[in-house]
Protein backbone atom coordinates (compact mmCIF):
# COMPACT_ATOMS: atom_id res chain seq x y z
CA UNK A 1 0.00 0.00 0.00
CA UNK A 2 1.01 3.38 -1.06
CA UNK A 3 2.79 5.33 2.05
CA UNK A 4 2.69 8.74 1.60
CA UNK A 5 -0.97 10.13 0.37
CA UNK A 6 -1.87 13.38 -0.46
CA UNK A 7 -4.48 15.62 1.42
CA UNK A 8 -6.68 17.26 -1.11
CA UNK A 9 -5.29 19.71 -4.23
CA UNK A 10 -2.37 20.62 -2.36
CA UNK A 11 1.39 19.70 -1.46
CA UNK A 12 -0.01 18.04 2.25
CA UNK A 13 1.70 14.42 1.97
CA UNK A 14 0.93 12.41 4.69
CA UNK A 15 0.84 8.79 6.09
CA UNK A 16 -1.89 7.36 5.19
CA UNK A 17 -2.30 6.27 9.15
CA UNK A 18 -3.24 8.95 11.05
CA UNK A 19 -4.24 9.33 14.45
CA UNK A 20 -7.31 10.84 15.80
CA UNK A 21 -6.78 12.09 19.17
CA UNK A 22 -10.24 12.66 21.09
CA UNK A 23 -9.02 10.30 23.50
CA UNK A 24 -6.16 12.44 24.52
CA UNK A 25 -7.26 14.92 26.92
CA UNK A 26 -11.34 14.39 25.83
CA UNK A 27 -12.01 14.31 28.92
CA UNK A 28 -15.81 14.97 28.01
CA UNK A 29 -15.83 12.14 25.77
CA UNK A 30 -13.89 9.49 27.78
CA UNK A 31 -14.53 9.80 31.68
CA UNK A 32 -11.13 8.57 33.65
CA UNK A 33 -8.20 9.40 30.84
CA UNK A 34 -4.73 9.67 32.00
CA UNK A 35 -3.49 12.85 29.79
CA UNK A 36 0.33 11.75 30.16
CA UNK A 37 -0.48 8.21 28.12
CA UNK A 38 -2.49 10.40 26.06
CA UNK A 39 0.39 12.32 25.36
CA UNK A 40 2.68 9.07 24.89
CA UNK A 41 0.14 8.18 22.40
CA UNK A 42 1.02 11.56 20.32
CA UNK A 43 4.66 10.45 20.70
CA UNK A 44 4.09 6.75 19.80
CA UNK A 45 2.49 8.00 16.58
CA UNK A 46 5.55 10.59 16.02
CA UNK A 47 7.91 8.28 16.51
CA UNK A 48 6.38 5.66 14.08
CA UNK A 49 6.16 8.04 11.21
CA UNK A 50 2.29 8.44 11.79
CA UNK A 51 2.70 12.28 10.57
CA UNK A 52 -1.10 13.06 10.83
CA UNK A 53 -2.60 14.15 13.78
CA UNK A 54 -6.41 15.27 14.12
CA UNK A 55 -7.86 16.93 16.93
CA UNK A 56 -10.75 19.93 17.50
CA UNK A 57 -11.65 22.45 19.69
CA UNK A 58 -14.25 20.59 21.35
CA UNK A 59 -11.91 17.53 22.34
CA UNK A 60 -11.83 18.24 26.29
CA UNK A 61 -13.26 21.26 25.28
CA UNK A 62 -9.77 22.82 24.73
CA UNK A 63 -7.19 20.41 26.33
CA UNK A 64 -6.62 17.92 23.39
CA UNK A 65 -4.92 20.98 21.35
CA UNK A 66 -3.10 21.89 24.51
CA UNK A 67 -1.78 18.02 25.38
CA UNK A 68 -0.75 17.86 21.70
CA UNK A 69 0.66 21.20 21.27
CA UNK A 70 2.78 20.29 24.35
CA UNK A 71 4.07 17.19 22.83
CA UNK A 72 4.85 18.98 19.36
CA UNK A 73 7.18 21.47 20.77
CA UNK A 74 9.44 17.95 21.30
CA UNK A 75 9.40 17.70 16.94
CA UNK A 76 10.60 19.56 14.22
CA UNK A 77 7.09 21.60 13.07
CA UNK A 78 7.69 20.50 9.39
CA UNK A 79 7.40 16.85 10.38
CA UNK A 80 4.15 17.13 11.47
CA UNK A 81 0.68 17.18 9.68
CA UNK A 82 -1.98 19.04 12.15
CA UNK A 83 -5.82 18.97 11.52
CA UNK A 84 -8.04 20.44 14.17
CA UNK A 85 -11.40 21.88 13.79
CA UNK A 86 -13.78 24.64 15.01
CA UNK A 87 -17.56 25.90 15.27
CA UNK A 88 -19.12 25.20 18.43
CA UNK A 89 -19.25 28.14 20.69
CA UNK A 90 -20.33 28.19 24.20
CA UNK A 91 -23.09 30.38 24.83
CA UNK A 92 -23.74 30.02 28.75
CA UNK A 93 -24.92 26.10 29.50
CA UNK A 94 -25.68 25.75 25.64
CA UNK A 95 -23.58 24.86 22.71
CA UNK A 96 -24.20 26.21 19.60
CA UNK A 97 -22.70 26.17 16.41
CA UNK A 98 -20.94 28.89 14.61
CA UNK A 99 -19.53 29.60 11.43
CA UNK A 100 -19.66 33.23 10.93
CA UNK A 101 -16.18 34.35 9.13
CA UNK A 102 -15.14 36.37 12.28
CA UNK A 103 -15.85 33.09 14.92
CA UNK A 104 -14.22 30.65 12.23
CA UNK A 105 -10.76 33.62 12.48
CA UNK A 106 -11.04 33.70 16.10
CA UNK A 107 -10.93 30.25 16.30
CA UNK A 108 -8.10 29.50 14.21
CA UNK A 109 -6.64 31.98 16.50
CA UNK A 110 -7.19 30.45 19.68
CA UNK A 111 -6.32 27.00 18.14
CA UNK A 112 -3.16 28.07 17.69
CA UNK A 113 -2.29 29.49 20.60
CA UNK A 114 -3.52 25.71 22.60
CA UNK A 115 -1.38 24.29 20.59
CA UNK A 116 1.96 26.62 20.25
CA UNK A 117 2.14 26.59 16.71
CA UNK A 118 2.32 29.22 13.60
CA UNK A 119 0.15 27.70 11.56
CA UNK A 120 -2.18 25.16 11.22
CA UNK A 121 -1.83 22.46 8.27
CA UNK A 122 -5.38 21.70 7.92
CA UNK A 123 -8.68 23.70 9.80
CA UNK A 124 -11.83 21.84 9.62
CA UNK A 125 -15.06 23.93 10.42
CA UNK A 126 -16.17 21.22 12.61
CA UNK A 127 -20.31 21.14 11.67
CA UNK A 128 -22.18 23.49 9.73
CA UNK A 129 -24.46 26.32 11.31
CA UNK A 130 -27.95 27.02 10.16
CA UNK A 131 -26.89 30.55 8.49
CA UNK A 132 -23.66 31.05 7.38
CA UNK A 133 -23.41 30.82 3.93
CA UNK A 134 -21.00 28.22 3.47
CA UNK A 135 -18.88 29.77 0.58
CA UNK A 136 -18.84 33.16 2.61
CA UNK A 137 -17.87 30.53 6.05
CA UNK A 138 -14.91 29.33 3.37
CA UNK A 139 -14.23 32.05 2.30
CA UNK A 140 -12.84 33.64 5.40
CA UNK A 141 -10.45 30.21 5.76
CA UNK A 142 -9.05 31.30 2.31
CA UNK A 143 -7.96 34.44 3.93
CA UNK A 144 -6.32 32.58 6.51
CA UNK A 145 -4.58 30.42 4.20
CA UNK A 146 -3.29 33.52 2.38
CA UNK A 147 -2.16 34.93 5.53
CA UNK A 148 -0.01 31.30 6.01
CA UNK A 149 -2.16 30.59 9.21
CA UNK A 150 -3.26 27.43 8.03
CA UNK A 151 -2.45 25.53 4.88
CA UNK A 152 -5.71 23.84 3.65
CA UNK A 153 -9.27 23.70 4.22
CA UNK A 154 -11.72 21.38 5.61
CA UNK A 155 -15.30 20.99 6.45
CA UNK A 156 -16.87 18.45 8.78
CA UNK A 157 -20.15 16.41 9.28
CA UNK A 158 -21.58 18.72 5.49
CA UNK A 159 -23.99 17.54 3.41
CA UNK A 160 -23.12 17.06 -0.12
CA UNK A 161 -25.66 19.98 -0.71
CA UNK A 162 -23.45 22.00 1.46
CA UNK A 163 -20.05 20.58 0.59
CA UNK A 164 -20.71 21.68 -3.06
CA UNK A 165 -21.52 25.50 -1.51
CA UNK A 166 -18.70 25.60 0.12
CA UNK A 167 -16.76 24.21 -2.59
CA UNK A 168 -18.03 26.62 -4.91
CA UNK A 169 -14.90 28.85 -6.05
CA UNK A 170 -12.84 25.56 -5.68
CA UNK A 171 -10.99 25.61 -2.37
CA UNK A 172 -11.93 23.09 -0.02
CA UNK A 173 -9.56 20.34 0.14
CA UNK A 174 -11.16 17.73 2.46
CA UNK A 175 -13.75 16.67 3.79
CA UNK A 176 -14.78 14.60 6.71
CA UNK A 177 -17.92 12.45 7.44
CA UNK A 178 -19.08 9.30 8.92
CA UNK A 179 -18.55 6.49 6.91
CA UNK A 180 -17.77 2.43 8.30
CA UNK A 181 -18.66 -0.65 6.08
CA UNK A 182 -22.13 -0.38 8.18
CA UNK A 183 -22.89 2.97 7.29
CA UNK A 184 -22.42 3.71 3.35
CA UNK A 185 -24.40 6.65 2.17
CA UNK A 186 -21.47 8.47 1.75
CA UNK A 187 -21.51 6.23 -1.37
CA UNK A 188 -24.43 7.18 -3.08
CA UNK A 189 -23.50 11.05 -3.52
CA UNK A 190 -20.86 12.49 -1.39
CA UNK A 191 -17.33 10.16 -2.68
CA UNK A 192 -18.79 10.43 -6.34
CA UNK A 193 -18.39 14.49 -6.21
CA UNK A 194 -14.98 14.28 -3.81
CA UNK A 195 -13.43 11.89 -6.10
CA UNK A 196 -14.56 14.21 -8.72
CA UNK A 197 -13.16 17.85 -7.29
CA UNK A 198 -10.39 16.00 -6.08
CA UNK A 199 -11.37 16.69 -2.39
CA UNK A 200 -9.99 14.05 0.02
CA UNK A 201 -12.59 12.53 2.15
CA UNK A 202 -11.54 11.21 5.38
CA UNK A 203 -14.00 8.64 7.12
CA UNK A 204 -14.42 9.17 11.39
CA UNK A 205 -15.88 6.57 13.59
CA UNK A 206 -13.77 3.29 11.03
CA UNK A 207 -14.44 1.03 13.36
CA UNK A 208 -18.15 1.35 14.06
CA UNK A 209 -17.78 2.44 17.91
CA UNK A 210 -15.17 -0.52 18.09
CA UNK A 211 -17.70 -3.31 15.86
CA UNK A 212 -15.11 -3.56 13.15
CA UNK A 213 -12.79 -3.92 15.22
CA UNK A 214 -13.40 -7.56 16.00
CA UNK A 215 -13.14 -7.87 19.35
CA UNK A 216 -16.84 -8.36 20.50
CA UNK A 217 -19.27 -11.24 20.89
CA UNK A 218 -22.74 -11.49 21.49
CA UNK A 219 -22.36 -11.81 25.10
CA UNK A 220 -20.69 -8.36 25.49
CA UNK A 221 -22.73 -5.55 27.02
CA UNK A 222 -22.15 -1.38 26.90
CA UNK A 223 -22.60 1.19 29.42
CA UNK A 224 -21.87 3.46 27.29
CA UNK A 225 -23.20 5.96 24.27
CA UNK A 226 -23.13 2.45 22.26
CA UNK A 227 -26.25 0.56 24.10
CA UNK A 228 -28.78 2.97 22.42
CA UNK A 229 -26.81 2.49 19.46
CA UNK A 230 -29.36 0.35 17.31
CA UNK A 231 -25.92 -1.51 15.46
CA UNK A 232 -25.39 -3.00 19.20
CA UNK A 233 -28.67 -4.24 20.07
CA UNK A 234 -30.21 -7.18 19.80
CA UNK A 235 -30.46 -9.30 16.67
CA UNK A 236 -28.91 -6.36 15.30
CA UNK A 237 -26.12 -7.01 16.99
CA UNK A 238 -25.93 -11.01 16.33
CA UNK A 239 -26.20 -10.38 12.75
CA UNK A 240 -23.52 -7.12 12.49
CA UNK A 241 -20.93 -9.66 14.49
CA UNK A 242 -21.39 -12.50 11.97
CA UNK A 243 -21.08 -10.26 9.26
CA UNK A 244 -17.38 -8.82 11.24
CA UNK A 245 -16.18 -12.98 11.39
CA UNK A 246 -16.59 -13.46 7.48
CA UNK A 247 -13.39 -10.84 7.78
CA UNK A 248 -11.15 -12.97 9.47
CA UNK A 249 -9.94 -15.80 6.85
CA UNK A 250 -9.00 -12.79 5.17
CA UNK A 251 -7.20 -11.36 7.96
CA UNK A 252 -5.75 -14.79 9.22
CA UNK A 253 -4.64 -15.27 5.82
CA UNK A 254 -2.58 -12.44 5.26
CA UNK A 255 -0.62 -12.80 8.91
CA UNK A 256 -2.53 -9.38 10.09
CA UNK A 257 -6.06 -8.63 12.22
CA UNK A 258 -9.78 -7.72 11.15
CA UNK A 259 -8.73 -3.92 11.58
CA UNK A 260 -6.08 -3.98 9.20
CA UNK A 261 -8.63 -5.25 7.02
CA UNK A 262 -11.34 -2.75 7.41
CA UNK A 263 -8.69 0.23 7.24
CA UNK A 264 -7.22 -1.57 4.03
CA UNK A 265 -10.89 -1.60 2.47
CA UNK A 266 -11.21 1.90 2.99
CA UNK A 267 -8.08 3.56 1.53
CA UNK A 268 -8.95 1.59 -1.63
CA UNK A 269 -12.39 3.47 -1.58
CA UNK A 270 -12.73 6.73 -4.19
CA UNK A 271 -11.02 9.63 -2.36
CA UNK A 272 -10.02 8.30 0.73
CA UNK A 273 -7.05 8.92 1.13
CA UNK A 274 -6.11 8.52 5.17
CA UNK A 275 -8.04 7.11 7.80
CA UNK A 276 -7.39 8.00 11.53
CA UNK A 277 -8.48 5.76 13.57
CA UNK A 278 -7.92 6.45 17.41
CA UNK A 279 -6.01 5.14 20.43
CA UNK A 280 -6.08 5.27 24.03
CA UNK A 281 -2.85 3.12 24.27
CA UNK A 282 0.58 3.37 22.62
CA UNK A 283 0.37 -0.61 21.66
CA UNK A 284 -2.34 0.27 19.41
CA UNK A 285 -0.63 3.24 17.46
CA UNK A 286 1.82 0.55 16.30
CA UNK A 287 -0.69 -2.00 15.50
CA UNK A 288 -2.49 0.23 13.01
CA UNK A 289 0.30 0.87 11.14
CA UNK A 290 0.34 -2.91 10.32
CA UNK A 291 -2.53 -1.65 7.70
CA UNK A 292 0.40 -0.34 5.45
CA UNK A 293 1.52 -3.58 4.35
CA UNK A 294 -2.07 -4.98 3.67
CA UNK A 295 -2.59 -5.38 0.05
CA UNK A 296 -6.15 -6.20 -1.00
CA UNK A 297 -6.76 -7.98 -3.58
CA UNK A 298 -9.72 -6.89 -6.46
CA UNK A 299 -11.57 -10.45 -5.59
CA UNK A 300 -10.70 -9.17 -1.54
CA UNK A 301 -11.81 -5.85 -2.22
CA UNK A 302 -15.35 -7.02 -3.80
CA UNK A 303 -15.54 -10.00 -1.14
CA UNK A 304 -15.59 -7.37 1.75
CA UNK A 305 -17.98 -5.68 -0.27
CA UNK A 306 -20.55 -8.04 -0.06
CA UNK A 307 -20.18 -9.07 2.88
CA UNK A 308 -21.18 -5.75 4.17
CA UNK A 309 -23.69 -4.83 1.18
């Protein structure tokens, strides 16, 4: 498998492995994390070559940029790819979300102040606000970019209605939405038009809350956002696990796990061009990088395919 992708239209090369960080220091998405593993985690990826790291405002709120800014100042800038993203805004107890053109510059702002940087490689607006035009929301970004504050543009959790706003005077560079083997609309419309406009897409939740990964059975139970989660209940549940088992001749054939697998499938898919799956431990940094020596065959490629049609 090819090792160094590229992000969108421009000269962003990264591994193809990258690692989303909202368990380190998202501490309002994870109860009980310890931020200094989180931060080995940052440093297990760094030290791999795993040159793409994603994290967002919202991660903590705040302290994921701050526990990976921390850790950055230990690398050279240039070796590092940095995504974060931006739009909700705190109004008292509520959360809305904001993508007026002065919000989306303050943001950027704060961003990288958390996480002691210069600029920003790629700024996601996080999720789309009911009135912002979306070209005008991009628009500011672009002046950003000019400025050398951050290097490319992304939106997060758009439409394809609202992706192709956005994208109207040609300069976002990637987009990312939810998208696992279980959940493929992103088919139907939305990798069509990225693959077209040459706009990366970058899938979030691989693994299906941890489904894909393969490391379930039907006797496991959730206390957690995943036991109203109707993949995890019930017959549901039976059926999505048998489905995850066809995957592992596959996987036991080629010396690897199930993960490696699904993580293969995808950056073989239109447009995607990195995954980033996360990790709350440093072991698993390393074992995702086995993916990079998966090569699926066509027959592989359209086996997985049905499996999960």
């Amino acid at each position: 498998m090819e090792k160094n992708a590229r992000l969108g239209k421009y000269d962003l090369y990264i591994n193809p492995i990258g690692l989303g960080t909202n368990a380190v220091g998202g501490h309002n998405i994870y109860p009980n994390l310890d931020e200094e593993a989180g931060k080995d985690v940052v440093r297990t990826a760094l030290n791999h070559g795993m040159n793409f790291l994603d994290t967002a405002f919202i991660y903590g709120p705040e302290r994921s940029e701050e526990l990976v800014g921390e850790v950055m100042k230990e690398y050279k800038r240039e070796d590092t790819i940095l995504a974060t993203k931006g739009a909700h805004q705190f109004k008292g107890e509520d959360v809305v979300f904001n993508n007026s053109p002065d919000f989306l510059k303050k943001s950027v702002e704060n961003s990288l102040q958390r996480l002691r940087t210069d600029y920003i490689d790629l700024f996601y607006i996080h999720f789309p606000d009911e009135s912002t035009p979306k070209d005008e929301a991009v628009g500011a970004l672009k002046e950003l970019k000019d400025e050398g504050k951050i290097r490319s543009i992304g939106v997060s959790n758009f439409s394809v209605d609202q992706l192709k706003e956005a994208d109207k005077d040609g300069y976002v560079d990637v987009i990312q939405g939810e998208y696992n083997l279980f959940k493929r609309e992103a088919e139907k419309e939305m990798l069509p038009y990225t693959a077209e406009n040459q706009i990366s897409f970058i899938p979030y939740f691989p693994f299906a809350s941890g489904l894909l990964a393969g490391k379930y059975n039907e006797n496991t139970t959730f206390d957690d956002f995943r036991a109203k989660n109707p993949l995890f209940q019930g017959e549901n549940f039976k059926r999505n696990l048998e489905k995850v088992e066809q995957l592992r001749p596959i996987a036991k054939e080629k010396n690897v796990g199930i993960p490696h697998i699904v993580l293969a499938w995808y950056l073989n898919q239109p447009s995607i061009d990195a995954v980033i799956p996360g990790a709350k431990r440093t072991e698993q940094v390393v074992d995702n990088l086995k993916t990079l020596d998966v090569g699926l065959s066509d027959k592989e490629i359209s086996k997985v395919n049905k499996i999960f049609s």
